[in-house]
Protein backbone atom coordinates (compact mmCIF):
# COMPACT_ATOMS: atom_id res chain seq x y z
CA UNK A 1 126.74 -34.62 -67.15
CA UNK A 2 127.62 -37.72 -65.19
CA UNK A 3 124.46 -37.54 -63.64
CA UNK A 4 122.32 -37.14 -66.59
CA UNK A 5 124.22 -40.22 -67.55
CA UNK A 6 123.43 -42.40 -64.92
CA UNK A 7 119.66 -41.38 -64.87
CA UNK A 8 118.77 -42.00 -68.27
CA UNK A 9 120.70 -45.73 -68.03
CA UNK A 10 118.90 -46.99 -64.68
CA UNK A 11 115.54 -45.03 -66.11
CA UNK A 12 116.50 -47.44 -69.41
CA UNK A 13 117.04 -50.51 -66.86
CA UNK A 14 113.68 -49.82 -64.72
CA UNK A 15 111.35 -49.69 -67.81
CA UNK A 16 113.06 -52.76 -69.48
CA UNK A 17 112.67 -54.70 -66.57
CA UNK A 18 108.97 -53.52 -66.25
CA UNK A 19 108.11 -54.89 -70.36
CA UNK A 20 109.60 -57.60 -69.40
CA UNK A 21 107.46 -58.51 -66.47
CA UNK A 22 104.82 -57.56 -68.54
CA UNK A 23 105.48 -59.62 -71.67
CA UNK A 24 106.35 -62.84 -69.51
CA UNK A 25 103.11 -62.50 -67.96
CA UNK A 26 101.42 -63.14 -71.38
CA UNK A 27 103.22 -66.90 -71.55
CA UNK A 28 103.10 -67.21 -67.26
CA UNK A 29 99.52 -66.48 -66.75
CA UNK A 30 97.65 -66.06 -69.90
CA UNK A 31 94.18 -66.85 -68.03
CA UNK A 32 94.25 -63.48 -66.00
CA UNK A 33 93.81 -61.62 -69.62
CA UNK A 34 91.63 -64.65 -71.30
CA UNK A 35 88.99 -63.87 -68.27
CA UNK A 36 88.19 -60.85 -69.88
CA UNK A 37 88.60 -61.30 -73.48
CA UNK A 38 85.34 -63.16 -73.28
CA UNK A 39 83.32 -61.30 -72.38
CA UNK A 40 85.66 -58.18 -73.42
CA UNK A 41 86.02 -56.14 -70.82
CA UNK A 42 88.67 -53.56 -71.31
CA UNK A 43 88.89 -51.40 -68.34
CA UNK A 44 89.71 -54.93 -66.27
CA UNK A 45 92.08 -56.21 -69.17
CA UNK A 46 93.71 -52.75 -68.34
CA UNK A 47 94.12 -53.38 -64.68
CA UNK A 48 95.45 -56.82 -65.37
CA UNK A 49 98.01 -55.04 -68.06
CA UNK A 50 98.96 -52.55 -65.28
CA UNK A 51 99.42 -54.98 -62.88
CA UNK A 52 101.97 -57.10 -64.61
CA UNK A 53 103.57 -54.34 -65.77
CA UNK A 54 103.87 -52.44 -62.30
CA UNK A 55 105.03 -55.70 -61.12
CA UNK A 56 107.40 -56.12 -63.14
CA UNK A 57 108.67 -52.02 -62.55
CA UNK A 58 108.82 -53.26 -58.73
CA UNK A 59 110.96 -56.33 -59.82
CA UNK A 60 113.59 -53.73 -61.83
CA UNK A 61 113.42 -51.12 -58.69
CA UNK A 62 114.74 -54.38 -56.82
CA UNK A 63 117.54 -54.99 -59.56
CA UNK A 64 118.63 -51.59 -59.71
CA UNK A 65 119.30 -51.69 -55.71
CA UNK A 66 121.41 -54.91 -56.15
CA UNK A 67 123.32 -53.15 -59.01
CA UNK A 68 124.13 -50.38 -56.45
CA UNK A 69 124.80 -52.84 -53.83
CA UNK A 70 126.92 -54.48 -55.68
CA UNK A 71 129.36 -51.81 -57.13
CA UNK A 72 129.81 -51.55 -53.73
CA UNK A 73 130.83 -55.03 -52.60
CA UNK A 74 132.62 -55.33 -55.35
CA UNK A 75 135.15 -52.03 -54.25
CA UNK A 76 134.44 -53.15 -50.77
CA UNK A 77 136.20 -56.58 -51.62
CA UNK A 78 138.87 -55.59 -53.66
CA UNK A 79 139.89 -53.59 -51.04
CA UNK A 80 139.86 -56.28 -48.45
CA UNK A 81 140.88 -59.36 -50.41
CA UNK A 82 143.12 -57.73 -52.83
CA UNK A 83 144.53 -60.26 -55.46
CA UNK A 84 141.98 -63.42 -53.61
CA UNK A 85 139.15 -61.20 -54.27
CA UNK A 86 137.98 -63.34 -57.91
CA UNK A 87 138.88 -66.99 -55.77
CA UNK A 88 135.91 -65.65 -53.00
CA UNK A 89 133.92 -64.74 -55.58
CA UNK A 90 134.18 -68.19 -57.28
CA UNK A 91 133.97 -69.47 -53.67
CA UNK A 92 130.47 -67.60 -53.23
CA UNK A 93 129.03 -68.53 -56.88
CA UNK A 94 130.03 -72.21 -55.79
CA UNK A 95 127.79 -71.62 -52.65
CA UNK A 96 124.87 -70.10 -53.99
CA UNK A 97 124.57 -72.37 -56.73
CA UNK A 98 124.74 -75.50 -54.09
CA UNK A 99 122.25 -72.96 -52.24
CA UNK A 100 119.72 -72.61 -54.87
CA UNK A 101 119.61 -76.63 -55.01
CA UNK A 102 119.22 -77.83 -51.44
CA UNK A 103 116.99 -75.14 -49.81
CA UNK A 104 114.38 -74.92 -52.01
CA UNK A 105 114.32 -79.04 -52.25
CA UNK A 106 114.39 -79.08 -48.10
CA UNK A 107 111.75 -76.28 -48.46
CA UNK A 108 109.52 -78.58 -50.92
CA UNK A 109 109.67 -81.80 -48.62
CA UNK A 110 110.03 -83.78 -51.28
CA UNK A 111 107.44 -82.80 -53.56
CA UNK A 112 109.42 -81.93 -56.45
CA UNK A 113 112.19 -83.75 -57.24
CA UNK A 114 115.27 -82.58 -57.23
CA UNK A 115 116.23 -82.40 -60.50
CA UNK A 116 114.50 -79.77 -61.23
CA UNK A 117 116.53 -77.55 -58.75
CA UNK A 118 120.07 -78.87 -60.42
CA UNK A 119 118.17 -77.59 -63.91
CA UNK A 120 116.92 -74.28 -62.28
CA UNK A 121 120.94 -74.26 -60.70
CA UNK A 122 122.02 -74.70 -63.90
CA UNK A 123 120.55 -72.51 -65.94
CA UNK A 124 121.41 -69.80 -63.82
CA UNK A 125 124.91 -70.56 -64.24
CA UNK A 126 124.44 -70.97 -68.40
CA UNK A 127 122.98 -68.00 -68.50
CA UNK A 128 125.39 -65.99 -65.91
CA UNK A 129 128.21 -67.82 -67.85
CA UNK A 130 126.94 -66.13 -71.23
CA UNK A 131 126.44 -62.68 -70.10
CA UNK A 132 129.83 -63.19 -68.32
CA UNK A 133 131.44 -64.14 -71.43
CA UNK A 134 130.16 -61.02 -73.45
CA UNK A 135 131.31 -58.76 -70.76
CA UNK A 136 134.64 -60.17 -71.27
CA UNK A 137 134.01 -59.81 -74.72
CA UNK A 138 133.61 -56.40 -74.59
CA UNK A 139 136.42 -55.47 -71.90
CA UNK A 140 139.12 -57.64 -70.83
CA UNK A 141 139.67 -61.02 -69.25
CA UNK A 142 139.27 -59.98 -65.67
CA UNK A 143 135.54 -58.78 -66.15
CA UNK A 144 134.97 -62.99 -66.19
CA UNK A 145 134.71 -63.80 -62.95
CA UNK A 146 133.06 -59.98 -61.56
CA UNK A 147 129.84 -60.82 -64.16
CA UNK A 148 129.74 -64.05 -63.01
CA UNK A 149 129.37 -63.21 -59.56
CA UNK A 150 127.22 -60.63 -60.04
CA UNK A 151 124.21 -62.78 -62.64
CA UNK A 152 124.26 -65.82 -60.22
CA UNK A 153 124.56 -64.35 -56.60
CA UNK A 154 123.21 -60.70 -57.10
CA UNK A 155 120.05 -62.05 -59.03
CA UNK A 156 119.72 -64.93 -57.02
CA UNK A 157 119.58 -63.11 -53.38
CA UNK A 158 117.14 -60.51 -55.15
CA UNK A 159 114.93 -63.24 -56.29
CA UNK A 160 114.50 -64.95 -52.23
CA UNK A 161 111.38 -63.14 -52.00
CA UNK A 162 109.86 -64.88 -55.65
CA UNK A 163 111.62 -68.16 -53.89
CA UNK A 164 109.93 -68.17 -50.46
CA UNK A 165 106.27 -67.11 -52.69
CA UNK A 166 103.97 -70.37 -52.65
CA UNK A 167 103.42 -71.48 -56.59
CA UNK A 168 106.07 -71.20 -59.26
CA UNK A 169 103.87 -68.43 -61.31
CA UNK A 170 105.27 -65.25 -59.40
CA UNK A 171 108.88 -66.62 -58.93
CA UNK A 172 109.26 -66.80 -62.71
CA UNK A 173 107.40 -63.49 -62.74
CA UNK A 174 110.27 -62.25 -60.25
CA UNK A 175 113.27 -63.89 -62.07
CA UNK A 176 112.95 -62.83 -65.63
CA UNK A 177 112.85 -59.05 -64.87
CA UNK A 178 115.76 -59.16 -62.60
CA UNK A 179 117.59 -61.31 -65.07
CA UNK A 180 116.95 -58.81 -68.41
CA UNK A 181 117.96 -55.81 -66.07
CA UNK A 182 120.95 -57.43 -64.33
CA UNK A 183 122.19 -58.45 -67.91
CA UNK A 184 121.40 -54.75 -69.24
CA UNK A 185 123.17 -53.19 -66.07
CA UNK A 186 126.53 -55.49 -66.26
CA UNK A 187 126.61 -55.50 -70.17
CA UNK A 188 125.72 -51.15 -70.29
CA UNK A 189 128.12 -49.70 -67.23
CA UNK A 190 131.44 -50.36 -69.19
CA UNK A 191 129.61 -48.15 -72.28
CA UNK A 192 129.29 -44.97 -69.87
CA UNK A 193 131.75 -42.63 -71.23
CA UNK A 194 133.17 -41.48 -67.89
CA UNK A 195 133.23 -45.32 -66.89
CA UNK A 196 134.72 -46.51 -70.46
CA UNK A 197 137.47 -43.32 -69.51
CA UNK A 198 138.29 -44.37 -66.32
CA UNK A 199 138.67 -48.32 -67.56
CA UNK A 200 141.36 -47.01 -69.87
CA UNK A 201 143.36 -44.92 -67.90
CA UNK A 202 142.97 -47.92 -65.72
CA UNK A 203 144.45 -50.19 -68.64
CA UNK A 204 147.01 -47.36 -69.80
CA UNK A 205 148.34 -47.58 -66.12
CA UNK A 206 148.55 -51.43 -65.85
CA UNK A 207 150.20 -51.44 -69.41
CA UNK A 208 152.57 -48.52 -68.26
CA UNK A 209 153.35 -50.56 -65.39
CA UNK A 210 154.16 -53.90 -66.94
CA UNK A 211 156.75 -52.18 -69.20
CA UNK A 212 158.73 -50.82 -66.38
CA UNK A 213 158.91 -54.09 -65.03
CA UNK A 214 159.95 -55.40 -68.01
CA UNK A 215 162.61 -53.45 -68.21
CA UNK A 216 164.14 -53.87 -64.70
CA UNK A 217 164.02 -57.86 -65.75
């Protein structure tokens, strides 16, 4: 049943991901359809359509392996940092945000100015700090900081590829799919009725806990 589960919500994440490649390719680079709107040619506008869209499948493939990689850094460093675990991940979102500002300026040489790095920067952390927020929302406190992580320095270490990709066209290609199926994958895995079980025997355990203590005190 589990397994069924998981399928059908990573099948959900790797179509979303590929519409959305698709319909940000309409606004990114309308003149690869308009080419062949005039004349019409419809077995090219097709190919373009696939194109996009199978780009934008490959972009969600890429997503869904972060996901994966990081439920397991995310154990992995619980395990090994124990209670400092959230203070490296703020530690690492502090990084890759400074990261995201002064490699891809170097990279430039000063062609773009570097504003527009701090704005890319900090949007990513707006919209991390949203979807962070609603995952908190939805669970508890302690999901802040875990969300966080994950939107800024998951989607940003998927998206080196789009960064190192001459032009801005197929980095905002890149970004947008990863971002729609990171925020499905963080804001869905708490909804998985074996995960939503385990988070409240989790809870019941911590609550269960906290009472005993209180009653030695």
């Amino acid at each position: 049943m589990n397994t069924k589960i998981l399928v059908n919500f990573f099948w959900k994440a790797f179509w979303l991901g590929g519409l959305a490649g698709l319909i940000a390719s309409f606004f990114i680079r309308p003149e690869e359809y308009l080419t062949y709107m005039s004349p019409f040619d419809l077995l090219e506008l097709l190919g373009v359509f696939l194109f996009f869209l199978v780009l934008g499948l490959t972009f969600a493939a890429i997503s869904m392996t972060g996901f994966f990689a990081y439920l397991f850094v995310n154990r992995m460093g619980l395990n090994l940092f124990k209670g400092y675990w959230p203070l490296v991940q703020v530690g690492l979102i502090v990084f890759i945000l400074f990261d995201l500002i002064y490699f891809p300026y170097r990279a430039a040489g000063g062609d773009v100015a570097i504003y527009w790095f701090i704005l890319i920067a900090a949007a990513m952390l707006v919209i991390g700090w949203i979807v962070a927020k609603l995952k908190t929302k939805e669970t508890n406190s302690t999901a802040f900081i875990p969300a966080l992580f994950f939107m800024i320095v998951f989607t940003t270490v998927e998206w080196v590829p789009g960064l190192m990709v001459d032009g801005t066209d197929y980095a905002w290609l890149m970004v947008i799919p990863l971002l729609v199926c990171n925020t499905y994958q963080i804001l869905t895995l708490h909804r998985l009725p074996f995960v939503e079980k385990e988070r409240k025997q989790e809870q019941k355990s911590v609550s269960k806990s906290r009472k005993k203590q209180a009653k030695k005190a």
